[in-house]
PDB file of N, CA and C in Angstrom:
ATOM      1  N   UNK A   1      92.753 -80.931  31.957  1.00  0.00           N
ATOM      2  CA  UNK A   1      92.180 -79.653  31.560  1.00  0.00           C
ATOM      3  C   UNK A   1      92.671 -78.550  32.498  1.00  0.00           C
ATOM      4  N   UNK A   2      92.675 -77.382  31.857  1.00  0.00           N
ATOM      5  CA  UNK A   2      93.564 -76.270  32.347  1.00  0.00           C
ATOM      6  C   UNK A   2      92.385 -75.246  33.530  1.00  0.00           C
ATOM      7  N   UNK A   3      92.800 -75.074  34.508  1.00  0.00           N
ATOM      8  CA  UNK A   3      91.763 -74.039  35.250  1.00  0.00           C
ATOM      9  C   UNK A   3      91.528 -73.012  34.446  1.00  0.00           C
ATOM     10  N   UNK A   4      90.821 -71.899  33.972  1.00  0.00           N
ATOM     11  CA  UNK A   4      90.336 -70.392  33.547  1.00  0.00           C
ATOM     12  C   UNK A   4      90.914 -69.875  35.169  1.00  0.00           C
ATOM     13  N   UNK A   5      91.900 -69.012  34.972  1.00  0.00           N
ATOM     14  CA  UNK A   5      91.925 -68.100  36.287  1.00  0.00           C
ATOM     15  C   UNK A   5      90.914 -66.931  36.313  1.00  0.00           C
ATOM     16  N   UNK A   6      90.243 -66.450  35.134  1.00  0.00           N
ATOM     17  CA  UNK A   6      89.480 -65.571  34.599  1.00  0.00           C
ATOM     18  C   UNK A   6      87.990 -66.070  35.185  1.00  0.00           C
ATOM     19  N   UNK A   7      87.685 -67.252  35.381  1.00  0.00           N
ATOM     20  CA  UNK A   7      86.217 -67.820  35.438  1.00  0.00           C
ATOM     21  C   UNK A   7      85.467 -67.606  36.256  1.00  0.00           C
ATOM     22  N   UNK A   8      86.463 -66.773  37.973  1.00  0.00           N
ATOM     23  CA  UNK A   8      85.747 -66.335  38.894  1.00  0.00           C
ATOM     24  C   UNK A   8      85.791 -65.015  39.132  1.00  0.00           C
ATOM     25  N   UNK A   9      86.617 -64.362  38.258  1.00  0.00           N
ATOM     26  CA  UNK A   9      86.181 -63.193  37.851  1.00  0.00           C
ATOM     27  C   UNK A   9      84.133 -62.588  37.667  1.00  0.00           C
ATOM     28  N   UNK A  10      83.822 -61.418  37.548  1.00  0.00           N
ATOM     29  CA  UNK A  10      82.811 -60.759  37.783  1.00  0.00           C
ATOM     30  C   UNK A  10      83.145 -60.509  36.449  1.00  0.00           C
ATOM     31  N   UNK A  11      81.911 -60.656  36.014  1.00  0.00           N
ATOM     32  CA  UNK A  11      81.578 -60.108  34.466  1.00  0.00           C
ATOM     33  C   UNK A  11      81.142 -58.462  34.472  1.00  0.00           C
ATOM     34  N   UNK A  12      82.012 -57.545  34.714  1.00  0.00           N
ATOM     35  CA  UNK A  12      81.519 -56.577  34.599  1.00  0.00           C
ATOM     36  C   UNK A  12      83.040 -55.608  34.437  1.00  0.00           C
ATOM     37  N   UNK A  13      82.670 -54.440  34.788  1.00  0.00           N
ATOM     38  CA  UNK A  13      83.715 -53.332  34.742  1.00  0.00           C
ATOM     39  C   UNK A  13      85.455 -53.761  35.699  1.00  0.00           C
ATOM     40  N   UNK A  14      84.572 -54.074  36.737  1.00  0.00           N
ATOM     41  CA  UNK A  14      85.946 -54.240  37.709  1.00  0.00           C
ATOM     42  C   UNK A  14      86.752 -55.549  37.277  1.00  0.00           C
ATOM     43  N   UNK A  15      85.479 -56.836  36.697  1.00  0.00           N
ATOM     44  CA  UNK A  15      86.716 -58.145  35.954  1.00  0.00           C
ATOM     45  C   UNK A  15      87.123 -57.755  35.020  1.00  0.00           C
ATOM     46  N   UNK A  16      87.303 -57.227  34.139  1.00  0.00           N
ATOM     47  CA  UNK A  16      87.488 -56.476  33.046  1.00  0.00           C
ATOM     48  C   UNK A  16      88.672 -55.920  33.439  1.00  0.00           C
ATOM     49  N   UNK A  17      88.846 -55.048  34.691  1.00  0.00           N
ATOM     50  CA  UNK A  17      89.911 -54.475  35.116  1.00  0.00           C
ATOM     51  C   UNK A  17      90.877 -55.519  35.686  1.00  0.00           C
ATOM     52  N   UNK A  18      90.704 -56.145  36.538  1.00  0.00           N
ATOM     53  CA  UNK A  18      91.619 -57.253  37.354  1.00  0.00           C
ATOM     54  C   UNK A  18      92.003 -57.880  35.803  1.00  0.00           C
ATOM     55  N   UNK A  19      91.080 -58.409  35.195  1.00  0.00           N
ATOM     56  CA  UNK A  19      91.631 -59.293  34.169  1.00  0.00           C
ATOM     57  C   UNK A  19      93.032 -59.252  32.737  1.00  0.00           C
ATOM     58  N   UNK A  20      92.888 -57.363  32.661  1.00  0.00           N
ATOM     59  CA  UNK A  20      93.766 -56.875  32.613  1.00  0.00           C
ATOM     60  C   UNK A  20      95.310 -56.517  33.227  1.00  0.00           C
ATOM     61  N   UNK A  21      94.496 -56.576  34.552  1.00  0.00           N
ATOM     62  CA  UNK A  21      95.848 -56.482  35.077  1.00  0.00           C
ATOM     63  C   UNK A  21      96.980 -57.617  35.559  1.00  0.00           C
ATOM     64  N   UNK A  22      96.075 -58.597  35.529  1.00  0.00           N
ATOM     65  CA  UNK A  22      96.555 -59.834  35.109  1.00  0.00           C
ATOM     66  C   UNK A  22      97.595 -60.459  34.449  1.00  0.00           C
ATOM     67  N   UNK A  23      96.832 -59.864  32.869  1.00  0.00           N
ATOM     68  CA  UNK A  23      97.743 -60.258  31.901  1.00  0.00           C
ATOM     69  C   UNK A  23      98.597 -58.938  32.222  1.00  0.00           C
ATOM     70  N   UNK A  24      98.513 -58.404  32.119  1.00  0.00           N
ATOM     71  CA  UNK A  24      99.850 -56.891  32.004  1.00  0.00           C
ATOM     72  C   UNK A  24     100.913 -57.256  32.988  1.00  0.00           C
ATOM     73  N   UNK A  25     101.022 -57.764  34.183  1.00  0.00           N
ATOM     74  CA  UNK A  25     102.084 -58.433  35.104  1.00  0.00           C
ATOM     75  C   UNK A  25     102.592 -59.450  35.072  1.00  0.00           C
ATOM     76  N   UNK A  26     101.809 -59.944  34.057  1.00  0.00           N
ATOM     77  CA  UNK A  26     102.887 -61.547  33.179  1.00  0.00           C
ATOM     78  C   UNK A  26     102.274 -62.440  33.722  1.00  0.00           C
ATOM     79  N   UNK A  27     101.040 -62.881  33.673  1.00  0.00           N
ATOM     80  CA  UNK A  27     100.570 -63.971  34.059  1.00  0.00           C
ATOM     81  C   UNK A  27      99.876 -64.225  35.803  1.00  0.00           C
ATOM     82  N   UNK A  28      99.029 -64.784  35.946  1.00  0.00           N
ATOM     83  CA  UNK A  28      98.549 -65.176  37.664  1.00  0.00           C
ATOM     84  C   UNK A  28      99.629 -65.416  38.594  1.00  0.00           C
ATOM     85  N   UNK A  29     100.697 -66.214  38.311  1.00  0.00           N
ATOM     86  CA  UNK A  29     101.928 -66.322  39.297  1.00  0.00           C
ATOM     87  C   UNK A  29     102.456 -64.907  39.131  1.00  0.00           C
ATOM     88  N   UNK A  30     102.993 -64.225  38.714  1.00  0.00           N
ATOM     89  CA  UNK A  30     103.203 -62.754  38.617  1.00  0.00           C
ATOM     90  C   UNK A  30     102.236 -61.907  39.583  1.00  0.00           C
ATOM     91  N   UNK A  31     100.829 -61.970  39.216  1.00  0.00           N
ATOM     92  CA  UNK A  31     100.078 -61.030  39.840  1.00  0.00           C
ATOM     93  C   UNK A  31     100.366 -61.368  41.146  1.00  0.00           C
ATOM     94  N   UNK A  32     100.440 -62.811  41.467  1.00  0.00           N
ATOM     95  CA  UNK A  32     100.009 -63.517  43.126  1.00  0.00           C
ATOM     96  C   UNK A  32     101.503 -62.495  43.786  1.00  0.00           C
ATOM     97  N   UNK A  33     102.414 -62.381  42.947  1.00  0.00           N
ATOM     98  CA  UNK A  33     103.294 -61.796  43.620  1.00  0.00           C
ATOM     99  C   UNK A  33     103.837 -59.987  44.038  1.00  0.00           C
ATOM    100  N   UNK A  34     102.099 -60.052  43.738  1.00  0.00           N
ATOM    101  CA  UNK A  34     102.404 -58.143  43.768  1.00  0.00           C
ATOM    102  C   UNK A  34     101.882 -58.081  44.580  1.00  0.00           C
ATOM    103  N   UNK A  35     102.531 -56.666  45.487  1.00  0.00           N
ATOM    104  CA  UNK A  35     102.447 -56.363  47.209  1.00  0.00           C
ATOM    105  C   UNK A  35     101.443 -54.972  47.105  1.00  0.00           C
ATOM    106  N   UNK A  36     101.339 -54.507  45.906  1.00  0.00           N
ATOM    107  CA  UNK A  36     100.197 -53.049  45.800  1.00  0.00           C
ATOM    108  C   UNK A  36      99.847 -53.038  44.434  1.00  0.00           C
ATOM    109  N   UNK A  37      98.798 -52.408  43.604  1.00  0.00           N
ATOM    110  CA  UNK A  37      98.537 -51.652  42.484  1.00  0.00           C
ATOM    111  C   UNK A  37      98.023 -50.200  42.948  1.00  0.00           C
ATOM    112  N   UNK A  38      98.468 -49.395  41.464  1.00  0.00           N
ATOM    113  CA  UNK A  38      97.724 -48.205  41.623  1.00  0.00           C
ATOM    114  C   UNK A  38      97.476 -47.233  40.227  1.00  0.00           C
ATOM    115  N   UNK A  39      96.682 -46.452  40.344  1.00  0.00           N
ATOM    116  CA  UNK A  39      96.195 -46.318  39.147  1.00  0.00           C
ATOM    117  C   UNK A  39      95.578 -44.542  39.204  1.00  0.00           C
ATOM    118  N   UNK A  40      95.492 -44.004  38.144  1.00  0.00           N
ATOM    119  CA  UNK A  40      95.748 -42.522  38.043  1.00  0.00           C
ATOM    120  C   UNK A  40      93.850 -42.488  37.304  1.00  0.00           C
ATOM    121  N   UNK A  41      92.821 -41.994  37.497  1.00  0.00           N
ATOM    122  CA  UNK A  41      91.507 -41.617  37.069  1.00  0.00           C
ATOM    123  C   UNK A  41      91.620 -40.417  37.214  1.00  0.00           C
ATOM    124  N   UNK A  42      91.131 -40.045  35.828  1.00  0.00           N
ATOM    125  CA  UNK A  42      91.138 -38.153  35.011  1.00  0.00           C
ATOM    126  C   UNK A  42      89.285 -38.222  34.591  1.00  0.00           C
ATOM    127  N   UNK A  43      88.155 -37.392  35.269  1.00  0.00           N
ATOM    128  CA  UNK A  43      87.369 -37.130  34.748  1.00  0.00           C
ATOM    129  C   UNK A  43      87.046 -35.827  34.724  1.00  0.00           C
ATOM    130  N   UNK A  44      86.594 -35.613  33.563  1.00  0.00           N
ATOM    131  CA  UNK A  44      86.344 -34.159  32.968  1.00  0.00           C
ATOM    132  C   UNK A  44      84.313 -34.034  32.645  1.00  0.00           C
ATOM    133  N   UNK A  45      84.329 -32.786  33.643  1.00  0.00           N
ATOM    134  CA  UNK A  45      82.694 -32.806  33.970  1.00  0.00           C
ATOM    135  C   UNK A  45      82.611 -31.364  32.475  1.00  0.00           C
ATOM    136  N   UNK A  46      81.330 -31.323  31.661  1.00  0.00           N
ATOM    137  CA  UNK A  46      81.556 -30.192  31.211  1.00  0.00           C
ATOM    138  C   UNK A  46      79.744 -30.061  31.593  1.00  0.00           C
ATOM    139  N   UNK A  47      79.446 -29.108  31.633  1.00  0.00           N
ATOM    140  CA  UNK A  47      78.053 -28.229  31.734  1.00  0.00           C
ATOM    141  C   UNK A  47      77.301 -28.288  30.624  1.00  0.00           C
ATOM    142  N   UNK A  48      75.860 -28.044  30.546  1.00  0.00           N
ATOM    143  CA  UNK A  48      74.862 -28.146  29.399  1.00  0.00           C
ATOM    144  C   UNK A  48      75.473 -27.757  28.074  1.00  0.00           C
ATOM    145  N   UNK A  49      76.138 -26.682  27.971  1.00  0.00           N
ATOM    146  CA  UNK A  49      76.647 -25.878  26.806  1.00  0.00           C
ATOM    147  C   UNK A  49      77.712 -26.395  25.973  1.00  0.00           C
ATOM    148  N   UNK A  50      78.781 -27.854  26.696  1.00  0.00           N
ATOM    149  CA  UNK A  50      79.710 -28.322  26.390  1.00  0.00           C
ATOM    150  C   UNK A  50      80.832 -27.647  26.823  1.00  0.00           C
ATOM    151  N   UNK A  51      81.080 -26.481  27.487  1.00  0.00           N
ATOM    152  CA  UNK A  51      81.824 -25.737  28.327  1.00  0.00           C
ATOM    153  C   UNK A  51      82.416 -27.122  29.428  1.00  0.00           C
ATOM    154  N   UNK A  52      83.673 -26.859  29.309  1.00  0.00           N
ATOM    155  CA  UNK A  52      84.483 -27.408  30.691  1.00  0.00           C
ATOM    156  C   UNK A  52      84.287 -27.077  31.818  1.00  0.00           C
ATOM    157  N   UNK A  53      83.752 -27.640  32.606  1.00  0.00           N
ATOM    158  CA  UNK A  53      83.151 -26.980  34.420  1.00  0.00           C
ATOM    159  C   UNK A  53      84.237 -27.480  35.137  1.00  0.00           C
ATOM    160  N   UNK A  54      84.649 -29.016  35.270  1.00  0.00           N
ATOM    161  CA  UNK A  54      85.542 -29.326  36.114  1.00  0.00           C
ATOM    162  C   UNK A  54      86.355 -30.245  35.676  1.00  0.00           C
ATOM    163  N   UNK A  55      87.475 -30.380  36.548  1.00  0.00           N
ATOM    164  CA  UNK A  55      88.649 -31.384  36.128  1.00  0.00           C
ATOM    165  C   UNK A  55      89.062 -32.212  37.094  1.00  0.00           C
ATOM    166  N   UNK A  56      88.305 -33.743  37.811  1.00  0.00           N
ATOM    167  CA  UNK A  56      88.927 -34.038  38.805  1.00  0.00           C
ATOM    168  C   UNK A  56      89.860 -34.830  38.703  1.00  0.00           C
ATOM    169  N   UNK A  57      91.226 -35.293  39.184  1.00  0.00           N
ATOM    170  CA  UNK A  57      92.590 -36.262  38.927  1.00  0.00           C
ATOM    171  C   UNK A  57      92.365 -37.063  40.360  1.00  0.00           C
ATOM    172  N   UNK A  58      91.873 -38.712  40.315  1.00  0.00           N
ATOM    173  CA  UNK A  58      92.577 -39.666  41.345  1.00  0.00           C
ATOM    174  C   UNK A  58      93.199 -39.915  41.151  1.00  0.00           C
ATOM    175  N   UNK A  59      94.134 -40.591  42.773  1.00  0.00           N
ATOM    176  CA  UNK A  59      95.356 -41.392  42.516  1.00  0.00           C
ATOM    177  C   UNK A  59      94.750 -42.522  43.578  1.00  0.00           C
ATOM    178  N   UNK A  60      94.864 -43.580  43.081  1.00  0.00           N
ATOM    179  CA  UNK A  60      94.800 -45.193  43.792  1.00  0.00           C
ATOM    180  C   UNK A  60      95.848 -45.476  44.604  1.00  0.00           C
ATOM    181  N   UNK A  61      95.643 -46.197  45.397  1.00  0.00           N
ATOM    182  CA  UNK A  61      96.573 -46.796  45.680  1.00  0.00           C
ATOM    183  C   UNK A  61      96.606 -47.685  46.402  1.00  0.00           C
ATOM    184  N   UNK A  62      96.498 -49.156  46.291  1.00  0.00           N
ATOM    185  CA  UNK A  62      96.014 -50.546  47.100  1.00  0.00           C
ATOM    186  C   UNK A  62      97.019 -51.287  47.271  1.00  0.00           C
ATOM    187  N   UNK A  63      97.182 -51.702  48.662  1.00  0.00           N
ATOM    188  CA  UNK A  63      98.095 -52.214  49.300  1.00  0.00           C
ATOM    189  C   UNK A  63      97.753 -53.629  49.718  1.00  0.00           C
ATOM    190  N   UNK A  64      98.341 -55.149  49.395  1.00  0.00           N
ATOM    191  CA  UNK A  64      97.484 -56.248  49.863  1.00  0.00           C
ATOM    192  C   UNK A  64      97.512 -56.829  51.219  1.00  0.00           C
ATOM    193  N   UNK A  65      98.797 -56.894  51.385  1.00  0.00           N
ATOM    194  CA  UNK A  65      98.926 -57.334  53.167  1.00  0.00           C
ATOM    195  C   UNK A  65      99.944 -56.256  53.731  1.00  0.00           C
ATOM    196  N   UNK A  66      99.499 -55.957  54.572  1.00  0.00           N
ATOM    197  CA  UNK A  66      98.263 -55.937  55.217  1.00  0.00           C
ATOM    198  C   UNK A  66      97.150 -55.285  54.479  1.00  0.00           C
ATOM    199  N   UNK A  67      96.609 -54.952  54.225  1.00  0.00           N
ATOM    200  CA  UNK A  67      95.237 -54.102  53.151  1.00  0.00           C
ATOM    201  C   UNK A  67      95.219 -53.022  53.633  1.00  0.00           C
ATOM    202  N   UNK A  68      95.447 -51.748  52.531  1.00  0.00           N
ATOM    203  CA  UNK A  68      95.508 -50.413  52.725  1.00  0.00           C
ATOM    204  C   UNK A  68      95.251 -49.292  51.721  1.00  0.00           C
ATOM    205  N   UNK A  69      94.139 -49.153  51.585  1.00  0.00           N
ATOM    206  CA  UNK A  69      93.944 -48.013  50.341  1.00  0.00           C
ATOM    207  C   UNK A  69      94.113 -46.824  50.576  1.00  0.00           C
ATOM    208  N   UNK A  70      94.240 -46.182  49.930  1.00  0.00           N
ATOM    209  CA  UNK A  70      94.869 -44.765  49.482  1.00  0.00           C
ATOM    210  C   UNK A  70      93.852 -43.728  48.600  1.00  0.00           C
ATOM    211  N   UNK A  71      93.131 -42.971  48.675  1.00  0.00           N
ATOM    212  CA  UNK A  71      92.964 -42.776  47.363  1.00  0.00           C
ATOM    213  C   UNK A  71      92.944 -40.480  47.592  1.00  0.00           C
ATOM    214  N   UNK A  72      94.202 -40.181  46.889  1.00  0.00           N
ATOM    215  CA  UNK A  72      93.737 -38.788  46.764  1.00  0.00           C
ATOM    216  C   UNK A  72      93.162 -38.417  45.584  1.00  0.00           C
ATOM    217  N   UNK A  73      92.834 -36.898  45.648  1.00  0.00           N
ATOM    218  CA  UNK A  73      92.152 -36.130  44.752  1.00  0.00           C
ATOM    219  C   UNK A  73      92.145 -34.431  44.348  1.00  0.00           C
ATOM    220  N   UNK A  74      92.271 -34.571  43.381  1.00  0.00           N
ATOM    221  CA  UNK A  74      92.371 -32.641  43.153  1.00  0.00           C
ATOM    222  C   UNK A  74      91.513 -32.121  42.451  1.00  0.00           C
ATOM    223  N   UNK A  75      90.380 -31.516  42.452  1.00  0.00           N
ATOM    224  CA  UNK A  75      89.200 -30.951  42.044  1.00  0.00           C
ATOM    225  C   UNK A  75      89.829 -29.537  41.180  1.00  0.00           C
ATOM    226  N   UNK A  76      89.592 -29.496  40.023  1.00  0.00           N
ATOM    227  CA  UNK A  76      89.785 -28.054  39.446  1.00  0.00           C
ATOM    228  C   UNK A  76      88.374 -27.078  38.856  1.00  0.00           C
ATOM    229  N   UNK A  77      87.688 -26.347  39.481  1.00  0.00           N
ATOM    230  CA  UNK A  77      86.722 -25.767  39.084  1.00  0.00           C
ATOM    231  C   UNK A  77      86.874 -24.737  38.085  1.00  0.00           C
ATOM    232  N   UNK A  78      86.289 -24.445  37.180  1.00  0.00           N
ATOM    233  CA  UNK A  78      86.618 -23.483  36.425  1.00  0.00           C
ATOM    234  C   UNK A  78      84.545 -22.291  36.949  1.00  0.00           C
ATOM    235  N   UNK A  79      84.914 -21.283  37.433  1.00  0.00           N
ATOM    236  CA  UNK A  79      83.895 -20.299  37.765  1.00  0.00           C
ATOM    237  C   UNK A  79      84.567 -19.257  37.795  1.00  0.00           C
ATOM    238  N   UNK A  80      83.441 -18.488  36.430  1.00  0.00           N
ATOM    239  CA  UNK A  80      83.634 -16.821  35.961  1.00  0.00           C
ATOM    240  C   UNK A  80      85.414 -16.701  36.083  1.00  0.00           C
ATOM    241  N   UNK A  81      85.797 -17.441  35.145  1.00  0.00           N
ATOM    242  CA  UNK A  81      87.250 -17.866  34.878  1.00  0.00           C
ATOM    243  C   UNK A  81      88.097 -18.111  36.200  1.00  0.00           C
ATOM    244  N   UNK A  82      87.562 -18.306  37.298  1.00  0.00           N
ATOM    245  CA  UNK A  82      88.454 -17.952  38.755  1.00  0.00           C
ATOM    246  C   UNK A  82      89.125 -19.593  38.277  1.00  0.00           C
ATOM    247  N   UNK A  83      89.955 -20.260  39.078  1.00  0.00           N
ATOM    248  CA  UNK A  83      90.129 -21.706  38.814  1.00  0.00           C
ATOM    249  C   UNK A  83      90.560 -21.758  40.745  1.00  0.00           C
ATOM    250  N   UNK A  84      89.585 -22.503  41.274  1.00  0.00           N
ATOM    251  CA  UNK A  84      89.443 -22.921  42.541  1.00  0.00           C
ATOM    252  C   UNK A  84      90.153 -24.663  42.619  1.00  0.00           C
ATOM    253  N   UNK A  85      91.465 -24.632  43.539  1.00  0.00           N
ATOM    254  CA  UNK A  85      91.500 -26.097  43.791  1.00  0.00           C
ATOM    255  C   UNK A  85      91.395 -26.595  45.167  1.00  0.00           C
ATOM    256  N   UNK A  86      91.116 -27.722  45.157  1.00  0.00           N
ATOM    257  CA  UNK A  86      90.492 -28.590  46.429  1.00  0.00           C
ATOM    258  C   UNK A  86      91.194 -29.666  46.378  1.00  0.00           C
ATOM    259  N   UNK A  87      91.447 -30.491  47.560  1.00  0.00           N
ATOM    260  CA  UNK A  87      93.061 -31.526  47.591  1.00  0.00           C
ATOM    261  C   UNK A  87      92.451 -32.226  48.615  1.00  0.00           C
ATOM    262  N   UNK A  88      92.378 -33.727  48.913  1.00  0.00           N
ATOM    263  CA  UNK A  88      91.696 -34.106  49.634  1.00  0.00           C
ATOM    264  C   UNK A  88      92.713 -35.844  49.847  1.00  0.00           C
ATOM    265  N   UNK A  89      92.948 -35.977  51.146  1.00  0.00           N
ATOM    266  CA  UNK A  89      93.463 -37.871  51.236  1.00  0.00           C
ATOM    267  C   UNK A  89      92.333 -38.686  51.902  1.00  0.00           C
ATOM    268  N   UNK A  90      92.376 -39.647  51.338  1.00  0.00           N
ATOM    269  CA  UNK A  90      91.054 -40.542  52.261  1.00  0.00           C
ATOM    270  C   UNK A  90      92.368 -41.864  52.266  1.00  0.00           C
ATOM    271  N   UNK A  91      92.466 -42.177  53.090  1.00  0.00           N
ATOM    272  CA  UNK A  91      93.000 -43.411  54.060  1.00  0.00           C
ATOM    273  C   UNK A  91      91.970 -44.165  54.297  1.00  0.00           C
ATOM    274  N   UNK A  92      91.913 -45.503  53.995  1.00  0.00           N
ATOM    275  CA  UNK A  92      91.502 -46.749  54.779  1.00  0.00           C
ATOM    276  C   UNK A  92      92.017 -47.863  55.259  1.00  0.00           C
ATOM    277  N   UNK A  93      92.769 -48.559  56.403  1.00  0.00           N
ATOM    278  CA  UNK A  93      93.698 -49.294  56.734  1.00  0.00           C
ATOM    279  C   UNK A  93      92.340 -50.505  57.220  1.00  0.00           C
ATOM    280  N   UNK A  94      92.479 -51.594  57.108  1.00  0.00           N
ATOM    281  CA  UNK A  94      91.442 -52.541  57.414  1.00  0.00           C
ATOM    282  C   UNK A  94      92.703 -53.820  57.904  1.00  0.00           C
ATOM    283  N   UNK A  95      92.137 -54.652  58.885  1.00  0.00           N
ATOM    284  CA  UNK A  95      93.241 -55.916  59.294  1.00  0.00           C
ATOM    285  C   UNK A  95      92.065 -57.212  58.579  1.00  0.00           C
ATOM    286  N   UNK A  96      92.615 -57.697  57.535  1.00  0.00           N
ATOM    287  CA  UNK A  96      91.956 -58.794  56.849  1.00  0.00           C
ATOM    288  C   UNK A  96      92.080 -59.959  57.673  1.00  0.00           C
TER     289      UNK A  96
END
């Protein structure tokens, strides 16, 4: 009988994600052989009225050995039509 590589996966949002990414790199021997992933998150905030308030863009970026995340960000406000941006890096380097 065949292992489930899927079985110790987390039943939720994030196995859902790994499990995808899984298959998308051609299989578990494939994944075992990737040195980073990274991934682009677009959320769009709008206000009571359905008006667009904000636009924020991440960028991921996970590194496995040594372990190193990445993650920037660009905030776009929209106030009394001005458009304000904000740019931000968060670094985390950890020794596993």
């Amino acid at each position: 009988m065949q292992h489930n590589v899927y079985s110790n996966l987390p039943d939720d949002t994030f196995g859902k994600i790994i499990k995808e990414c899984i298959i998308k790199s051609g299989g578990l021997e494939m994944w075992q052989q990737k040195k980073a992933i990274s991934y682009t998150k677009i959320i769009h905030q709008y206000d009571s009225s359905g008006k667009l308030d904000r636009v924020v863009t991440e960028y991921h970026t996970y590194q496995f050995s040594p372990y190193k995340a990445r993650m920037q960000w660009r905030e776009i406000w929209t106030e009394n039509k001005e458009i304000l941006f904000w740019y931000l890096i968060a670094i985390q380097q950890e020794n596993l």
